[in-house]
C-alpha atoms as a PDB file:
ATOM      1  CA  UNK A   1      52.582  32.937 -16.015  1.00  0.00           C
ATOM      2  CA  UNK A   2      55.553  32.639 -17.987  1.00  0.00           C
ATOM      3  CA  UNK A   3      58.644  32.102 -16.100  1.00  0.00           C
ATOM      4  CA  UNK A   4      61.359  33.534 -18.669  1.00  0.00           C
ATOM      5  CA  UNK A   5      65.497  33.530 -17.895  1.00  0.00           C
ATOM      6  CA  UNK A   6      67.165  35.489 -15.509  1.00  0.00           C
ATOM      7  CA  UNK A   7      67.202  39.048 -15.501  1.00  0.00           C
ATOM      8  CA  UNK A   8      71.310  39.418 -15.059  1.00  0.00           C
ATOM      9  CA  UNK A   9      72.637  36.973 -17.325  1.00  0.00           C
ATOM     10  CA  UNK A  10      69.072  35.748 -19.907  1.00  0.00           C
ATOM     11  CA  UNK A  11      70.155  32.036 -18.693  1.00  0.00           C
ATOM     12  CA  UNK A  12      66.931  30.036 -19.122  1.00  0.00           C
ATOM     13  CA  UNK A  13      65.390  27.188 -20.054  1.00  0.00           C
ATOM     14  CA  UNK A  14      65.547  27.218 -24.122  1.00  0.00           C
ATOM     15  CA  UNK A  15      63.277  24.641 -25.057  1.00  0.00           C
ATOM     16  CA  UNK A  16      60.164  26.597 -23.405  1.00  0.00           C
ATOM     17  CA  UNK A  17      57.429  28.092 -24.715  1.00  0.00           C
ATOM     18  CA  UNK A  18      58.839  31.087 -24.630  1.00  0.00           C
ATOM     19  CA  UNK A  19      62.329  31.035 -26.142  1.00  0.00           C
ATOM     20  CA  UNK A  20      61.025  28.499 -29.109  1.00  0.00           C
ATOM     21  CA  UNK A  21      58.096  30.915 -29.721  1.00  0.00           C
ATOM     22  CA  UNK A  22      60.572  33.794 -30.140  1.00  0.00           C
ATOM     23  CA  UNK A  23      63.631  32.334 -32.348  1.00  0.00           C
ATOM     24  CA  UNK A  24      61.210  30.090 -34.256  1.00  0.00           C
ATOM     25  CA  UNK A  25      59.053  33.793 -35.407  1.00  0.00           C
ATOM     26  CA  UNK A  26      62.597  34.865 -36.045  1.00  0.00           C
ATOM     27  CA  UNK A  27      63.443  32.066 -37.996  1.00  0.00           C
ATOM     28  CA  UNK A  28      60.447  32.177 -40.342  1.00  0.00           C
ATOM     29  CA  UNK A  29      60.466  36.008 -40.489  1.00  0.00           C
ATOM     30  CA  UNK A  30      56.731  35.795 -40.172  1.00  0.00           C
ATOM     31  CA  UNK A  31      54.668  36.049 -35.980  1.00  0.00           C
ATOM     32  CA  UNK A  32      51.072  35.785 -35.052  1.00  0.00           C
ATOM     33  CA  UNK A  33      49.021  38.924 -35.106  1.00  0.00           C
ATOM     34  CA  UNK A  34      47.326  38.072 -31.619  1.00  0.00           C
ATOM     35  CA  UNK A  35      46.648  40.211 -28.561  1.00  0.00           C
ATOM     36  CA  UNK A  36      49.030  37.869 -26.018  1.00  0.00           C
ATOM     37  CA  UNK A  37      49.843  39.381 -22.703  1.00  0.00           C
ATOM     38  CA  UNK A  38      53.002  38.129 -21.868  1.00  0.00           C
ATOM     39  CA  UNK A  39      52.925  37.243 -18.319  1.00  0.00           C
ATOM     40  CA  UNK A  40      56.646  36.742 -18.042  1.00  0.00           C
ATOM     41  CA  UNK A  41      58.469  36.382 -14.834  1.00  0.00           C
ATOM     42  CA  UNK A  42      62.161  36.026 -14.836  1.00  0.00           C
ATOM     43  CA  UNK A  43      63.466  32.730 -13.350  1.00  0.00           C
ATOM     44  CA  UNK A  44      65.854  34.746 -10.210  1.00  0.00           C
ATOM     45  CA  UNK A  45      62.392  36.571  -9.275  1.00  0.00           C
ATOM     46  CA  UNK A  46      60.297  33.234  -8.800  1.00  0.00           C
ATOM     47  CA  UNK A  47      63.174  31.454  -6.650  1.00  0.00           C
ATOM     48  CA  UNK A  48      63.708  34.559  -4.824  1.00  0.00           C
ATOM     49  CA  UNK A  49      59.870  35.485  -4.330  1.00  0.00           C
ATOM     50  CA  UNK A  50      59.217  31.369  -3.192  1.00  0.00           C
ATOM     51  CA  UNK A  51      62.023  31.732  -0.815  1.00  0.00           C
ATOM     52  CA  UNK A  52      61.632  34.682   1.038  1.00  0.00           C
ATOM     53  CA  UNK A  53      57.876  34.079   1.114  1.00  0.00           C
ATOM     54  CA  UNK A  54      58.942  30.488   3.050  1.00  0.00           C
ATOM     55  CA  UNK A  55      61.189  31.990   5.483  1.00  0.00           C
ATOM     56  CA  UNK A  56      59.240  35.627   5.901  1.00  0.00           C
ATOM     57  CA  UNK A  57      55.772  34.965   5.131  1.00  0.00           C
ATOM     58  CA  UNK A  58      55.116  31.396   7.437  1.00  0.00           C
ATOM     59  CA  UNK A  59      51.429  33.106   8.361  1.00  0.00           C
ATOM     60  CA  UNK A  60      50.244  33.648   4.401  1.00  0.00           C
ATOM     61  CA  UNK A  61      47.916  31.242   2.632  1.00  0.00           C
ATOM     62  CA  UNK A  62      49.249  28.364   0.795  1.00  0.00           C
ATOM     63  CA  UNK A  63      48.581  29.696  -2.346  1.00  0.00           C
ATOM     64  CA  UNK A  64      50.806  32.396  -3.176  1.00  0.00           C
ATOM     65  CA  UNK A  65      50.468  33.958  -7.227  1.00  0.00           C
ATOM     66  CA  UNK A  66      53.665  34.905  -9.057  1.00  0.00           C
ATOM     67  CA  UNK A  67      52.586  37.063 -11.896  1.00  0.00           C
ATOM     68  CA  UNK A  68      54.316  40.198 -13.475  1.00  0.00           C
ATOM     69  CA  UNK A  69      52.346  43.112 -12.261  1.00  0.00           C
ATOM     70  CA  UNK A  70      53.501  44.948 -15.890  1.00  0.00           C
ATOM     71  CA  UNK A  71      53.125  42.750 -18.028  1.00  0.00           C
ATOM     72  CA  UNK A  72      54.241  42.835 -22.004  1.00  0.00           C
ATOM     73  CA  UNK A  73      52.062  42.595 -25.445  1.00  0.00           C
ATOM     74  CA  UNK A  74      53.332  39.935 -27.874  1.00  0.00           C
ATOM     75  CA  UNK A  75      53.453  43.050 -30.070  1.00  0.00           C
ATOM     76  CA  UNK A  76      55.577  44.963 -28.394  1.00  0.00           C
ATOM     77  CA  UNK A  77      58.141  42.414 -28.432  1.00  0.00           C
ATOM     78  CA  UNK A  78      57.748  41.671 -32.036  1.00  0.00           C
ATOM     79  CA  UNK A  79      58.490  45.477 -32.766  1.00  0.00           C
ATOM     80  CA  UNK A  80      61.481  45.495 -30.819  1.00  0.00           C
ATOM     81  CA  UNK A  81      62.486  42.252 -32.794  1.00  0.00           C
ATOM     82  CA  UNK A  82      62.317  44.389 -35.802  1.00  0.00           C
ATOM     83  CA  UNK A  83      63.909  47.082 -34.331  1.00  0.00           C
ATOM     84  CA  UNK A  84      67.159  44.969 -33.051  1.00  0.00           C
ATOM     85  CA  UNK A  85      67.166  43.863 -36.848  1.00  0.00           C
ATOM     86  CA  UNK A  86      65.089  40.760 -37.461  1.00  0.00           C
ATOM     87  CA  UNK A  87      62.203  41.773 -40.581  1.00  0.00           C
ATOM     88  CA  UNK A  88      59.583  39.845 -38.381  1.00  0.00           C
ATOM     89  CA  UNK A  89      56.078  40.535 -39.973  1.00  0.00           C
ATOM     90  CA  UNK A  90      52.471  39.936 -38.424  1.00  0.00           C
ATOM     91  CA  UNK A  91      50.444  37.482 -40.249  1.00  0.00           C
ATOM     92  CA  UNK A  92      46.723  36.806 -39.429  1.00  0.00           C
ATOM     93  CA  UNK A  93      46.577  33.226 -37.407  1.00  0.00           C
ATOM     94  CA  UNK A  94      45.201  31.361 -39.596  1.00  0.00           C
ATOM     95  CA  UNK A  95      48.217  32.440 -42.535  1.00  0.00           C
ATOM     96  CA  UNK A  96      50.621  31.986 -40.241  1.00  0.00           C
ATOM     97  CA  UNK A  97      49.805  28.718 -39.237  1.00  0.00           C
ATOM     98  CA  UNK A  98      49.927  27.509 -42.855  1.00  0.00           C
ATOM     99  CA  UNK A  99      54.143  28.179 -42.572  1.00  0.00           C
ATOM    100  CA  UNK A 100      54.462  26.342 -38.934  1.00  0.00           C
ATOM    101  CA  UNK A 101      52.693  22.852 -40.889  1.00  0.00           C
ATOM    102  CA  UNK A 102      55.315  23.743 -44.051  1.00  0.00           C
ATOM    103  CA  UNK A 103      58.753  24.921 -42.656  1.00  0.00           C
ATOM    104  CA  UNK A 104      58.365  23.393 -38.501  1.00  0.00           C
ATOM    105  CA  UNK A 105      59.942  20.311 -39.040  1.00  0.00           C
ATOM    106  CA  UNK A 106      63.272  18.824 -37.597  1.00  0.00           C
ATOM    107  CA  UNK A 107      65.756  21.220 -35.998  1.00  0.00           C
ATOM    108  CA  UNK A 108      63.041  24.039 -36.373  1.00  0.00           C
ATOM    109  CA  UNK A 109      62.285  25.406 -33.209  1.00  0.00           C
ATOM    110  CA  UNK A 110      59.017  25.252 -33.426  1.00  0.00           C
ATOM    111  CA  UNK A 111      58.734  21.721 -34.047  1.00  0.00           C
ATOM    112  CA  UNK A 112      58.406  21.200 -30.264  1.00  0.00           C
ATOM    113  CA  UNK A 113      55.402  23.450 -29.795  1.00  0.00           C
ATOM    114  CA  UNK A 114      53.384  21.840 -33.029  1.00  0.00           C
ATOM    115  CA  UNK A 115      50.688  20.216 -30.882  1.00  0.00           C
ATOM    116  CA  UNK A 116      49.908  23.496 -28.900  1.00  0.00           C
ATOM    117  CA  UNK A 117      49.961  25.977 -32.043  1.00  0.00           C
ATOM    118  CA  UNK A 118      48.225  23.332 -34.526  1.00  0.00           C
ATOM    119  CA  UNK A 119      45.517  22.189 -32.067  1.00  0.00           C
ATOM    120  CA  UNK A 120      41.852  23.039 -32.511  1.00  0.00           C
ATOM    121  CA  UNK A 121      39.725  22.199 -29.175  1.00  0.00           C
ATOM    122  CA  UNK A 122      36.309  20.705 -30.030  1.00  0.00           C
ATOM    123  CA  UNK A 123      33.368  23.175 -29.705  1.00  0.00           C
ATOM    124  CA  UNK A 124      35.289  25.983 -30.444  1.00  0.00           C
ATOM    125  CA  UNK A 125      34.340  26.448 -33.967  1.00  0.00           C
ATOM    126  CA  UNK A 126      37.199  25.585 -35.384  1.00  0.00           C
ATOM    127  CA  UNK A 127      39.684  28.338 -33.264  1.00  0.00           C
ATOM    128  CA  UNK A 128      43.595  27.292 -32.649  1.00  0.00           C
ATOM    129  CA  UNK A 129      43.839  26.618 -29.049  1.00  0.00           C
ATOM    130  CA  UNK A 130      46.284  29.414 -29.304  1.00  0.00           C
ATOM    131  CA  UNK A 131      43.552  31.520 -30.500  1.00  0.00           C
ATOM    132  CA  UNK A 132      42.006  31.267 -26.945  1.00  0.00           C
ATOM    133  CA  UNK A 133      45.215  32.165 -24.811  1.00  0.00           C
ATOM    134  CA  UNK A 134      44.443  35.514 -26.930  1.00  0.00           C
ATOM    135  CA  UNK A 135      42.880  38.258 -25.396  1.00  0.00           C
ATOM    136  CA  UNK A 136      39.682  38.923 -24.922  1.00  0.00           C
ATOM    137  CA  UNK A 137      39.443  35.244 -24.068  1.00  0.00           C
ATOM    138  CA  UNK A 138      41.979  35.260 -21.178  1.00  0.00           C
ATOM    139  CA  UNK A 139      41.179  36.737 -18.068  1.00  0.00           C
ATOM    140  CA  UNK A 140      43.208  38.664 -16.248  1.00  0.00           C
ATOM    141  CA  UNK A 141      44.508  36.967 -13.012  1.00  0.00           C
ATOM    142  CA  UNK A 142      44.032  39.372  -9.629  1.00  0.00           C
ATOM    143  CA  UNK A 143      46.173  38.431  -6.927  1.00  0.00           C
ATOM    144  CA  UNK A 144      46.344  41.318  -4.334  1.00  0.00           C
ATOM    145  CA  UNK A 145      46.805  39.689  -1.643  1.00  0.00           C
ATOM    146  CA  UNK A 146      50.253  37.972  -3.291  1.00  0.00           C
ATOM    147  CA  UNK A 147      50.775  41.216  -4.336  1.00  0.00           C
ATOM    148  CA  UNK A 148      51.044  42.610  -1.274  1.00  0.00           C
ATOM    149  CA  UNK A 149      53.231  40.305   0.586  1.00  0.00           C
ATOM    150  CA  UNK A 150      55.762  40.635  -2.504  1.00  0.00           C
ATOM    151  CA  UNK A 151      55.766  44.374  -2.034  1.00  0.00           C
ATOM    152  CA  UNK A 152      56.488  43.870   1.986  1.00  0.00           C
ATOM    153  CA  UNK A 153      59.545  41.537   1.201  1.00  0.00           C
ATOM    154  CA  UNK A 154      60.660  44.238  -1.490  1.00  0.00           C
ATOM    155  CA  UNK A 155      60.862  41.296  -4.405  1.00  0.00           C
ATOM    156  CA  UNK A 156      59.935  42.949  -7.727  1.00  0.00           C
ATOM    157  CA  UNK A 157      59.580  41.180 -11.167  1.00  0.00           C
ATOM    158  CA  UNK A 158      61.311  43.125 -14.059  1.00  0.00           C
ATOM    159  CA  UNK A 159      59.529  44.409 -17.062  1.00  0.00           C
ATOM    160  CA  UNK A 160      59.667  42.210 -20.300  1.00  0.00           C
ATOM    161  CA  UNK A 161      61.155  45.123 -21.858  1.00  0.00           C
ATOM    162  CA  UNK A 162      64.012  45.979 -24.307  1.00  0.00           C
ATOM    163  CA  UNK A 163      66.707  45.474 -21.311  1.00  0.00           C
ATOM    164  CA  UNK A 164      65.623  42.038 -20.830  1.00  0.00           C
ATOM    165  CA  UNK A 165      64.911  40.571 -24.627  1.00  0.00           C
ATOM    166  CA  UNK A 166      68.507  42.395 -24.884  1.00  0.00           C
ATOM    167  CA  UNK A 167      70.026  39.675 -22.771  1.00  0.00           C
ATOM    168  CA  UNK A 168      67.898  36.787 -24.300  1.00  0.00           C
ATOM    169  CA  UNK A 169      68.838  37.509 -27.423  1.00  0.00           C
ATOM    170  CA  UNK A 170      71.997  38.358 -27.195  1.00  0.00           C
ATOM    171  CA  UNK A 171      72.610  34.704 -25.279  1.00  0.00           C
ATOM    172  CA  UNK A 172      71.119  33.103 -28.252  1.00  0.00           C
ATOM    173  CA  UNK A 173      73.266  34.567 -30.776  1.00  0.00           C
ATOM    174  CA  UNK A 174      76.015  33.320 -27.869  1.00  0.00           C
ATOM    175  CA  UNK A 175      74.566  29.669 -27.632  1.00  0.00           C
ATOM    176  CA  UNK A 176      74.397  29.634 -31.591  1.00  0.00           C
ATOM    177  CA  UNK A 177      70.332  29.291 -32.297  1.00  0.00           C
ATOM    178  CA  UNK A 178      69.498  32.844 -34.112  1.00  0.00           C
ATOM    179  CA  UNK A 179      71.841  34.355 -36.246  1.00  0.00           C
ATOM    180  CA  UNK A 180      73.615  37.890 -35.215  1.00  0.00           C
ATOM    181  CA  UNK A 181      72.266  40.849 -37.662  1.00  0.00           C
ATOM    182  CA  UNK A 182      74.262  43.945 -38.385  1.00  0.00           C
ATOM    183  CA  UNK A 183      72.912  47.192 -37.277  1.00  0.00           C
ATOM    184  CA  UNK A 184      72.620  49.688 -39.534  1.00  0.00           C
ATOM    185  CA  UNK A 185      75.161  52.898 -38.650  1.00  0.00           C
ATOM    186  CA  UNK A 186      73.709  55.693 -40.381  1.00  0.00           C
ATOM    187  CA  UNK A 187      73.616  58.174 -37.897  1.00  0.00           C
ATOM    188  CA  UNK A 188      76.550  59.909 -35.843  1.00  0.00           C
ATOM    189  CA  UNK A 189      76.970  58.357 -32.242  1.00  0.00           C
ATOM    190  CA  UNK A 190      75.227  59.812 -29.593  1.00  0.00           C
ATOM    191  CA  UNK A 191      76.616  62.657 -27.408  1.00  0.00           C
ATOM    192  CA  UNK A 192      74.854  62.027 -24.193  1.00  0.00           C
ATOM    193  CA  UNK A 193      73.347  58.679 -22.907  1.00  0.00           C
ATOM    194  CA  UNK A 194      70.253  60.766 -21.151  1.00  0.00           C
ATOM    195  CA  UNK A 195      68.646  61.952 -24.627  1.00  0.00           C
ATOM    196  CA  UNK A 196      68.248  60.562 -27.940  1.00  0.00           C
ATOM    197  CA  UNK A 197      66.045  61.440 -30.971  1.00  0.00           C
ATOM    198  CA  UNK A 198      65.009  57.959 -32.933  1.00  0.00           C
ATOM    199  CA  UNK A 199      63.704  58.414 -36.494  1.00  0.00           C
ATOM    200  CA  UNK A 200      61.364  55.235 -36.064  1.00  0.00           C
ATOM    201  CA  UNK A 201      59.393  55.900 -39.347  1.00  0.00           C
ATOM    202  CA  UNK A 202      61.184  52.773 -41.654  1.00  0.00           C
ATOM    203  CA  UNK A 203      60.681  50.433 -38.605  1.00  0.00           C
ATOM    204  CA  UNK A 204      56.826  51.259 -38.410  1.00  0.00           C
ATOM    205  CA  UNK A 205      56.707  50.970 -42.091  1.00  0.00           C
ATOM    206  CA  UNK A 206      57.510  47.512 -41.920  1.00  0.00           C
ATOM    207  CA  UNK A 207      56.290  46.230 -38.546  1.00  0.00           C
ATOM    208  CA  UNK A 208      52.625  47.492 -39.767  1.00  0.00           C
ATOM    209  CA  UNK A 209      53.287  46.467 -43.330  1.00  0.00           C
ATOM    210  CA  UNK A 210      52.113  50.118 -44.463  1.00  0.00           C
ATOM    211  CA  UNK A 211      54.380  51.661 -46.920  1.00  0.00           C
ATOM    212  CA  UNK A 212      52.536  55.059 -46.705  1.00  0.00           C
ATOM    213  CA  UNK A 213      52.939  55.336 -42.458  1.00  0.00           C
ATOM    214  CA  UNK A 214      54.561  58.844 -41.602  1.00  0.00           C
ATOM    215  CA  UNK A 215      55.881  60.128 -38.360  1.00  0.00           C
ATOM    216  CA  UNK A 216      54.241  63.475 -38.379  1.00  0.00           C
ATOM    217  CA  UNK A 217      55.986  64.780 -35.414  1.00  0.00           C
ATOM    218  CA  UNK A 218      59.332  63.421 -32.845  1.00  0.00           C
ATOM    219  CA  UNK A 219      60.235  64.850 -29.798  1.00  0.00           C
ATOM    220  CA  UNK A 220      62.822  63.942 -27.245  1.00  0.00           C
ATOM    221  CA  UNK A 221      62.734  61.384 -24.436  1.00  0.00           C
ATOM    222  CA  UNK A 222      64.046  60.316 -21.220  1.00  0.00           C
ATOM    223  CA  UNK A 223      66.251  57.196 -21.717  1.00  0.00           C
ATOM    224  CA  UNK A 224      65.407  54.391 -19.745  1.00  0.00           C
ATOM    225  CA  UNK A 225      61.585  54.441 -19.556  1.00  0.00           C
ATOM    226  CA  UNK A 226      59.924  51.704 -19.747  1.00  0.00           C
ATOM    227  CA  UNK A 227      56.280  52.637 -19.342  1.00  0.00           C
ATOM    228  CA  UNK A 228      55.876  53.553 -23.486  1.00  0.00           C
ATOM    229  CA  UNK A 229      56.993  52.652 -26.829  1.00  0.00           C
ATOM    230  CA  UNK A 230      59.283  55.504 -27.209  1.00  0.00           C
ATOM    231  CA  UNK A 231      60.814  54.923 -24.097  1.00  0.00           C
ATOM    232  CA  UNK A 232      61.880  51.255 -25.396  1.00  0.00           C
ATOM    233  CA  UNK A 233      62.982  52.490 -28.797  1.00  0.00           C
ATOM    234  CA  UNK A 234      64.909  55.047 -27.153  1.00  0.00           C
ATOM    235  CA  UNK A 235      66.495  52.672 -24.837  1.00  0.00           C
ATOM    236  CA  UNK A 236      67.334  50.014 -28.006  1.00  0.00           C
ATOM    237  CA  UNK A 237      68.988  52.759 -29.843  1.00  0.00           C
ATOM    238  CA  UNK A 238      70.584  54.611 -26.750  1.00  0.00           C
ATOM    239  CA  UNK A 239      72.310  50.949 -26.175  1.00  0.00           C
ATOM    240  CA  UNK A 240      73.506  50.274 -29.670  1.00  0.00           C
ATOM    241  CA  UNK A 241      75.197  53.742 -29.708  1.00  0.00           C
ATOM    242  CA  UNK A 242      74.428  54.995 -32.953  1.00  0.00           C
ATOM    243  CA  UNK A 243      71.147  57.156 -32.976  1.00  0.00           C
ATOM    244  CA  UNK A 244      71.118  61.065 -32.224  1.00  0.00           C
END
């Protein structure tokens, strides 16, 4: 489990795994293509969760497993990167590991993280340990039980949606480590908040790096979901004002 900044405010720890991961993809304009679930709780959910379990829960096991019971793909935060405005593009592993041992040097953020994402593990024929924190090879963790006692103290961990890498990214531009990009304005501004059409065709173009990709049909969708990929786009361009 991840344990990400809050969900109010994105304050976090910046020199995780997490954060450095993100702005340094940004920074070289090139990510992984790997099946990562992002099992990313937000910082005010783990204190909250630990201390109500202490006070509320004195009779439950020791053990008690924090996990986000919705948790993200790395790709769906990489297409939302390219939809806030940062040309991010997959890259097989093995190519994109080439750039981290060229450009992740001093001041890069992904100098810190060199020894996890350059590391190949003996007997694993010749796979970045990275690789292996890929699915299939990571198991999915089952805690019901946790589960459970969560739900009776009514302690739930956000989404890692487009609300939340909103507020990250947003404090990052703040704190000065990624650059702010304009967003295009090509459409008239919305005229209600509760519907929006996104023409998503460009974005697609370029996240899958396929020139010929057409949107064959669009329909409208409830803003705020966060249980799809429209319902994300819809949310990103519901928030930046300027879709219809």
């Amino acid at each position: 489990t991840l344990i990400a900044g809050r969900s109010d405010s994105g304050i976090g720890n910046d020199d995780d795994l997490f954060s450095r991961m993100l702005r340094g993809c940004v920074a070289l304009g090139l990510t992984p293509d790997l099946d990562w679930t992002l099992d990313a709780c937000t910082v005010d959910f783990v204190a909250d969760a630990i201390a109500r379990a202490a006070v509320c829960e004195p009779r439950m096991s020791r053990v008690m497993h924090l996990r986000n019971p919705r948790p993200a793909r790395w790709t769906e935060a990489v297409l939302w990167m390219n939809l806030r405005g940062y040309e991010v593009k997959l890259e097989p592993y093995t190519a994109w590991v080439d750039h981290v041992r060229r450009a992740a040097h001093s001041g890069h953020p992904l100098q810190a993280l060199r020894g996890f994402l350059l590391h190949t593990p003996p007997r694993e024929d010749g796979r970045y340990l990275a690789e292996l924190y890929a699915r299939p090879h990571v198991r999915e963790l089952h805690a019901a039980e946790s589960d459970l006692a969560l739900a009776r103290l009514k302690v739930e961990c956000p989404r890692l949606g487009a609300r939340l890498l909103e507020r990250y990214f947003d404090r990052w531009i703040a704190m000065g480590y990624i650059e702010p990009v304009a967003r295009p304005r090509t459409l008239s501004p919305v005229t209600s908040r509760a519907h929006c059409v996104v023409p998503v065709e460009s974005v697609l173009q370029r996240y899958f790096n396929e020139p010929e990709l057409r949107v064959l049909e669009t329909t409208v969708t409830e803003f705020g979901g966060e249980h799809s990929l429209i319902g994300e786009i819809a949310w990103e361009a519901d928030e930046a004002g300027f879709w219809v």
